[in-house]
N, C-alpha and C. Protein backbone atom coordinates (compact mmCIF):
# COMPACT_ATOMS: atom_id res chain seq x y z
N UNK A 1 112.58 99.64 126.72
CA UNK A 1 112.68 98.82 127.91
C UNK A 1 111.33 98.78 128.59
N UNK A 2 110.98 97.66 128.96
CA UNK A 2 109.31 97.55 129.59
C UNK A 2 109.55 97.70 130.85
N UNK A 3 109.26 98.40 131.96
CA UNK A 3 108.74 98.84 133.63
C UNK A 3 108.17 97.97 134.43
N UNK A 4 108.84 96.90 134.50
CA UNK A 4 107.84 96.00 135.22
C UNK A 4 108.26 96.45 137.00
N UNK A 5 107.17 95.42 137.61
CA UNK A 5 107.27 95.52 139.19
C UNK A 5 108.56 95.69 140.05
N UNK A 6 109.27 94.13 139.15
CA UNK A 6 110.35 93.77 139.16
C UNK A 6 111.93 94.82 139.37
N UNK A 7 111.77 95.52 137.73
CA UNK A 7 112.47 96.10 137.57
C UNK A 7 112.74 97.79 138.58
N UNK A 8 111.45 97.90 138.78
CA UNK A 8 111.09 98.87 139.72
C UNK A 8 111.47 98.94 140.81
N UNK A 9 111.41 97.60 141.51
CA UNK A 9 111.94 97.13 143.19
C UNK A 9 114.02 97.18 143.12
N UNK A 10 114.27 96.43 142.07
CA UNK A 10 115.24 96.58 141.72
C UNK A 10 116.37 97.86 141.60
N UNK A 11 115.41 98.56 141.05
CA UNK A 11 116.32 99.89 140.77
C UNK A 11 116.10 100.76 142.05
N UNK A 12 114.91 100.41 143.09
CA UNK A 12 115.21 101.45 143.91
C UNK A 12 115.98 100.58 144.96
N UNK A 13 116.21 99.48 144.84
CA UNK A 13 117.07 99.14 146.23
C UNK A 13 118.93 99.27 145.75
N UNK A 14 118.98 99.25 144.29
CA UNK A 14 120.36 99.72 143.53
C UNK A 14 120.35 101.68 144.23
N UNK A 15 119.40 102.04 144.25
CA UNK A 15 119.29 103.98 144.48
C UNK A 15 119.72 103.69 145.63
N UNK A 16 119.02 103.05 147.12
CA UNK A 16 119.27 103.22 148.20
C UNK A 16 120.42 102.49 148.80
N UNK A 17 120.78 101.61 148.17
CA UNK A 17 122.22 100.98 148.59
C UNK A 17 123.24 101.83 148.66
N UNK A 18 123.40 102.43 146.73
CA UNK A 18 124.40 103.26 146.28
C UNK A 18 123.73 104.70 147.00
N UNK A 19 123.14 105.21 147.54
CA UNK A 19 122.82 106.54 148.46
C UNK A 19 123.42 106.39 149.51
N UNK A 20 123.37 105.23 150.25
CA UNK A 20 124.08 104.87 152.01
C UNK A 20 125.43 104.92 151.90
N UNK A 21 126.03 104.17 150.41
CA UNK A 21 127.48 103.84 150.61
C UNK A 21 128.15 105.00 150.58
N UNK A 22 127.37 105.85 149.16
CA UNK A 22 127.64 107.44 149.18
C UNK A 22 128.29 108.37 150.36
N UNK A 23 127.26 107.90 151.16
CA UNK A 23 127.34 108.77 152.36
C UNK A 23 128.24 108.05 153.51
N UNK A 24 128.37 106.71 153.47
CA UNK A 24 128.70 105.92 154.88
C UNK A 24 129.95 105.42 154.58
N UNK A 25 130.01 104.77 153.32
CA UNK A 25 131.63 104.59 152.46
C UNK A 25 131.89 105.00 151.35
N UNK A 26 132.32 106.34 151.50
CA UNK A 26 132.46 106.92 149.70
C UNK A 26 133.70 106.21 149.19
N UNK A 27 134.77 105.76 149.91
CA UNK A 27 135.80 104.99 149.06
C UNK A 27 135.37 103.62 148.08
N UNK A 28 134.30 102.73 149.36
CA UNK A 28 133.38 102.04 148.64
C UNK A 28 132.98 102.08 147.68
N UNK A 29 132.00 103.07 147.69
CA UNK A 29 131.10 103.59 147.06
C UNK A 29 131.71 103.90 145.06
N UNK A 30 132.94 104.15 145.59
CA UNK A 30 133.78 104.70 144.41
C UNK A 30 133.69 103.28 143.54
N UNK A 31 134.66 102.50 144.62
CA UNK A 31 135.55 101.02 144.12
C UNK A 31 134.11 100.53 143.76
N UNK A 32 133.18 100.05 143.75
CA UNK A 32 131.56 99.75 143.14
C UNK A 32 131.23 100.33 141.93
N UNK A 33 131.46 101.24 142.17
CA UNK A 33 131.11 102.22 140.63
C UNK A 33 131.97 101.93 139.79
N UNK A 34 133.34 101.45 139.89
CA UNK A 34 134.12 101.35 138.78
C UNK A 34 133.91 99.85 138.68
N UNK A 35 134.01 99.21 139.24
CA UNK A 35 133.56 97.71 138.89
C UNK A 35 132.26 97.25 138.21
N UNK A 36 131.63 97.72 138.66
CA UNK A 36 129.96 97.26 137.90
C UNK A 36 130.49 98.38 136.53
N UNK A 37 131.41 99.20 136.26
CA UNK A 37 131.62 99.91 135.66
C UNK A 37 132.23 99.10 134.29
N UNK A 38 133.03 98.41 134.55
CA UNK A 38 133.90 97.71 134.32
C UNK A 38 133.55 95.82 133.88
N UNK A 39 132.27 95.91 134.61
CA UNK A 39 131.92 94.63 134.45
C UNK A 39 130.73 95.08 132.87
N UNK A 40 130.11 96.21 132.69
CA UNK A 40 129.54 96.24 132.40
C UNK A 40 130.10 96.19 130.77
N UNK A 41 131.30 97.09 131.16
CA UNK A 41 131.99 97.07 129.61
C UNK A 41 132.16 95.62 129.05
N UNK A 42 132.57 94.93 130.35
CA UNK A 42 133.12 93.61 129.63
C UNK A 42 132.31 92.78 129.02
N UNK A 43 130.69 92.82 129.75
CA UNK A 43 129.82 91.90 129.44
C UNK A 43 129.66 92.71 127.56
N UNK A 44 129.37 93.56 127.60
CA UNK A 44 129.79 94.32 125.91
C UNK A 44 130.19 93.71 125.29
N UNK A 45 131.73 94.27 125.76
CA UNK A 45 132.39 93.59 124.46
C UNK A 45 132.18 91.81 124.42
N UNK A 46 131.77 91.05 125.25
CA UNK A 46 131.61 89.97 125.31
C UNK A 46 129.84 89.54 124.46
N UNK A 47 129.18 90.51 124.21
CA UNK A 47 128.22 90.42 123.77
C UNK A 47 128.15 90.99 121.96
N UNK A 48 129.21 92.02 121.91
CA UNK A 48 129.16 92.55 120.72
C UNK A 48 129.76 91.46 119.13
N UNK A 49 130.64 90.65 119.45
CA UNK A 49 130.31 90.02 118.29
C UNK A 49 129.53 88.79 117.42
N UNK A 50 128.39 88.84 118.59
CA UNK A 50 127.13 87.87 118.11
C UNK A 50 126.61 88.47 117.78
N UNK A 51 125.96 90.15 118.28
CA UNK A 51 124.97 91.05 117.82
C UNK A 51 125.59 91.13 116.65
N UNK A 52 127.18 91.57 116.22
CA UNK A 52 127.40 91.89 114.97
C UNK A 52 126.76 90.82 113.79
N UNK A 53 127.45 89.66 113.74
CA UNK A 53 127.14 88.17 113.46
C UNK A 53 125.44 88.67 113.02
N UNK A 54 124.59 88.51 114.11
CA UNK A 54 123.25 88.52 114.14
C UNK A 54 122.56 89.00 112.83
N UNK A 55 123.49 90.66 113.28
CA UNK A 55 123.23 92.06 112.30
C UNK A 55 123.40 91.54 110.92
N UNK A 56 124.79 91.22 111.00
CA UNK A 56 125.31 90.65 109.33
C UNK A 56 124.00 89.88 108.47
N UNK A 57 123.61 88.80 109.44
CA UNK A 57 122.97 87.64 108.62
C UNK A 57 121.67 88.18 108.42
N UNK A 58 121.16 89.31 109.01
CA UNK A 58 119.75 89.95 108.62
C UNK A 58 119.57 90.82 107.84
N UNK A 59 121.20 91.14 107.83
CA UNK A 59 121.23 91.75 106.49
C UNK A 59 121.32 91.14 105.06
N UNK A 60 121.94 90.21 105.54
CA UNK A 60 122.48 89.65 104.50
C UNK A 60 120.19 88.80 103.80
N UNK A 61 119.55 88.35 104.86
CA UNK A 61 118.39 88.29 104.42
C UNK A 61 117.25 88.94 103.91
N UNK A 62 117.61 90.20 104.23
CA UNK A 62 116.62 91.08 103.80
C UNK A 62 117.18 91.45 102.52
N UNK A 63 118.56 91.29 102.37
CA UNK A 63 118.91 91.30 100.74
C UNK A 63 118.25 90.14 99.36
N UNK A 64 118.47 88.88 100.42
CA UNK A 64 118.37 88.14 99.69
C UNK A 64 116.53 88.07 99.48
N UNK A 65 115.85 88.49 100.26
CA UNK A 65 114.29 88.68 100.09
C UNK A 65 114.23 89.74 98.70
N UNK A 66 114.64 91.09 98.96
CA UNK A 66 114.45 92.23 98.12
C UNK A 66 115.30 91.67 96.93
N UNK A 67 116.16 90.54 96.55
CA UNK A 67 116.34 89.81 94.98
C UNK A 67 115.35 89.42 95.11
N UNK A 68 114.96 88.17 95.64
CA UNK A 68 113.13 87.69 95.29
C UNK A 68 112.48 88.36 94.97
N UNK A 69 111.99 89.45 95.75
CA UNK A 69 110.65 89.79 95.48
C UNK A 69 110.88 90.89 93.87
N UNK A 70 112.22 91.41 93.73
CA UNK A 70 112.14 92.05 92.66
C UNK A 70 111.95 90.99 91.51
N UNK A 71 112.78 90.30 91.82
CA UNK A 71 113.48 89.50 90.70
C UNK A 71 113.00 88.12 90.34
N UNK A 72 112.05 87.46 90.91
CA UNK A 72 111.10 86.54 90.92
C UNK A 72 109.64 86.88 91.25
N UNK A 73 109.14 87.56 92.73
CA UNK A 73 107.46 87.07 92.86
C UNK A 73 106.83 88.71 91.67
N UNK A 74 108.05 89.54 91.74
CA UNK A 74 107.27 90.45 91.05
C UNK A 74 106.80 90.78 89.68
N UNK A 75 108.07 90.25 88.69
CA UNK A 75 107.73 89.08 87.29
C UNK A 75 106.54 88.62 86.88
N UNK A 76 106.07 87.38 88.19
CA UNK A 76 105.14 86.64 88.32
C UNK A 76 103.80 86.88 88.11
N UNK A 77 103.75 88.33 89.20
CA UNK A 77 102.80 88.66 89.86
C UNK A 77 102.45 89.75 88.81
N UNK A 78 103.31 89.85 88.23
CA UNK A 78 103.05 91.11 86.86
C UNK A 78 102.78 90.04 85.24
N UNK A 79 103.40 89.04 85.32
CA UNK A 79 102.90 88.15 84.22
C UNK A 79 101.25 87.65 84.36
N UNK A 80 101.13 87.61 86.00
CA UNK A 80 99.45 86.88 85.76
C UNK A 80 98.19 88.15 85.53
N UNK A 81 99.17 89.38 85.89
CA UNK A 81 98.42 90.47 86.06
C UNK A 81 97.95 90.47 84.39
N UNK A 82 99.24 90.53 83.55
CA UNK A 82 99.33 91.06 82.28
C UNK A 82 98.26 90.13 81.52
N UNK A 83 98.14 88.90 81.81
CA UNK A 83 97.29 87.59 81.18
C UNK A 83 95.87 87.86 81.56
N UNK A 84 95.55 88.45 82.37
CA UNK A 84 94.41 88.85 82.80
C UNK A 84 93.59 90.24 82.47
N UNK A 85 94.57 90.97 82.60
CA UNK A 85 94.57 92.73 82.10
C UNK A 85 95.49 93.12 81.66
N UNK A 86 95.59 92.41 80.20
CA UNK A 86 96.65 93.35 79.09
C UNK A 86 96.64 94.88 79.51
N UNK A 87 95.81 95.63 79.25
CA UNK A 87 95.88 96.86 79.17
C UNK A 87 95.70 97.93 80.79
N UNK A 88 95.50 96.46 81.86
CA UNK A 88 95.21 97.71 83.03
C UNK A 88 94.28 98.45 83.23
N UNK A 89 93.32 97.87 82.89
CA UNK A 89 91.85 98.94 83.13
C UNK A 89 91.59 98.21 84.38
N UNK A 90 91.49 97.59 84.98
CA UNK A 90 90.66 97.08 86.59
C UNK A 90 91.08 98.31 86.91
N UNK A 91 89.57 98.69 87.90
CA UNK A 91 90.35 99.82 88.97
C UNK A 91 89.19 99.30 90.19
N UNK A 92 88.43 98.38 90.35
CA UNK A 92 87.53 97.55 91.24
C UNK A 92 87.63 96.33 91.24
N UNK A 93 87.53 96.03 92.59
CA UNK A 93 87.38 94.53 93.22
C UNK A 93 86.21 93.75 92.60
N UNK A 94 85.10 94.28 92.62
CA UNK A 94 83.93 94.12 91.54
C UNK A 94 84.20 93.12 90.96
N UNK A 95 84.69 93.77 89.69
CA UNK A 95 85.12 93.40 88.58
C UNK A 95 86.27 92.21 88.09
N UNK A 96 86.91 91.72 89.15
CA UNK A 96 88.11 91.14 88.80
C UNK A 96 87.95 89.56 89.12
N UNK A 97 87.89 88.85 88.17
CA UNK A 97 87.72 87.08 87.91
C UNK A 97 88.08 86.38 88.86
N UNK A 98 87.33 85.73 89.31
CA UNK A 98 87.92 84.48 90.59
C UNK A 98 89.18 83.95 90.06
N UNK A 99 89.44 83.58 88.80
CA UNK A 99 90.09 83.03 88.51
C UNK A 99 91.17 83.97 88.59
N UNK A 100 91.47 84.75 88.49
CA UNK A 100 92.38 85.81 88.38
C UNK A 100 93.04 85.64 90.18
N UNK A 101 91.77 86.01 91.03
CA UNK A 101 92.24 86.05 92.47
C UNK A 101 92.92 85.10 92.70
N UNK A 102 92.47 83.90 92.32
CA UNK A 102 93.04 82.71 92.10
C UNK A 102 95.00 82.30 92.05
N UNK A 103 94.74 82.60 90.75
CA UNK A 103 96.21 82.49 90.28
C UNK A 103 97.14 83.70 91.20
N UNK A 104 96.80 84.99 91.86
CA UNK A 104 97.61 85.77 92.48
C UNK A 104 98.13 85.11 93.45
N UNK A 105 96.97 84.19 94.48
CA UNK A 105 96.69 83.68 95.50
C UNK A 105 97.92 82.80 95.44
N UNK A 106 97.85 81.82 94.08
CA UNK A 106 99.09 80.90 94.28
C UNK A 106 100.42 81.10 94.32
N UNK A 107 100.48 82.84 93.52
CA UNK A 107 101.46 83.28 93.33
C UNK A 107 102.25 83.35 95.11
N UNK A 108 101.30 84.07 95.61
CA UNK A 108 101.36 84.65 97.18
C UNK A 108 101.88 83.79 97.82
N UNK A 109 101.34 82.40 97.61
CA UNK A 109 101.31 81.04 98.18
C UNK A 109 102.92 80.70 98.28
N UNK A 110 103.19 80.68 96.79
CA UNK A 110 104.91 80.07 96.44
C UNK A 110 105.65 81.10 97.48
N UNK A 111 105.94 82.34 97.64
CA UNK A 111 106.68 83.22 98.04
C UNK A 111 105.89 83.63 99.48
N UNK A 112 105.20 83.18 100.44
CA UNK A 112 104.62 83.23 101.81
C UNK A 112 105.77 83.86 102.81
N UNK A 113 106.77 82.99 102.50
CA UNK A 113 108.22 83.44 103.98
C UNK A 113 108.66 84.57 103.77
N UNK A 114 108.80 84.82 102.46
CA UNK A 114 109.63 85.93 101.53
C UNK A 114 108.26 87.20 101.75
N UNK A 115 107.29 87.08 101.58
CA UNK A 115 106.32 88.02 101.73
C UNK A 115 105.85 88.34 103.35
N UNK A 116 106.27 87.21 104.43
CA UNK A 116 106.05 87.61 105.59
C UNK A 116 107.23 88.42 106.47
N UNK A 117 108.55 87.53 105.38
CA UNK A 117 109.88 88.81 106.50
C UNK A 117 109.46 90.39 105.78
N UNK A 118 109.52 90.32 104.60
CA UNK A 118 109.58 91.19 103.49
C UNK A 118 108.42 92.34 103.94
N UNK A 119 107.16 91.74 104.27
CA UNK A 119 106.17 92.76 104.44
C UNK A 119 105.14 92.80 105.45
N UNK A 120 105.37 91.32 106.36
CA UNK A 120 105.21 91.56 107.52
C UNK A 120 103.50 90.97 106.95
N UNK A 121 103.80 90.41 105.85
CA UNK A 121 101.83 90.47 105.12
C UNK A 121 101.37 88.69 105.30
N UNK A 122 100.75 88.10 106.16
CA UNK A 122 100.18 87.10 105.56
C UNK A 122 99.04 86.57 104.55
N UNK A 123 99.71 85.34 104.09
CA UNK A 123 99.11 84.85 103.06
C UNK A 123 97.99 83.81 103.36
N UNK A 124 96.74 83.97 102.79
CA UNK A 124 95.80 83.00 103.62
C UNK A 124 96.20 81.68 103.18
């Protein structure tokens, strides 16, 4: 939760309200507490089955990313590797063919959305 000015002014005039009633109307004071008590539950459960909903479908995407990226960009990305370095000797940037950067690049390119939920990585 972020601390703003706002929230600050807020919560101490909620402290000093609920401090006076405390003291000046505790029956008040009670019947308040169970209502905001009560309101609070409701706004809940009135909120909880979109978050669920929400939850579901991000799950349900981060599934469907982790099939991609296994099951398509990584294939790919291991076929252009293999066409380039049968055997896996690169171990430097040096060394490795424009053309090579190239073809990864496009690889990166096709799968961009899938590589930005997925890894948070952009693609130039």
């Amino acid at each position: 939760m972020k601390f703003n000015s706002r929230f600050t002014t807020n919560l101490l005039l909620v402290w000093t309200l609920a401090f006076l009633m405390f003291h000046f109307e505790r029956q008040m004071f009670w019947n308040t507490v169970i209502s905001v008590g009560c309101m609070w539950a409701a706004i809940l459960a009135i909120q909880y089955p979109a978050k669920f909903k929400t939850a579901r479908a991000k799950a349900k995407q981060e599934k469907a990313d982790e099939d991609e990226y296994w099951q398509v960009y990584q294939p790919a990305w291991e076929a252009v590797r293999h066409k380039w370095d049968p055997k896996k000797q690169w171990n430097e940037i040096s060394t490795i063919p424009q053309e090579f950067r190239d073809e990864i690049r496009e690889v990166n390119r096709k799968h961009r959305v899938m590589l930005k939920r997925r890894n948070n990585m952009d693609v130039d």
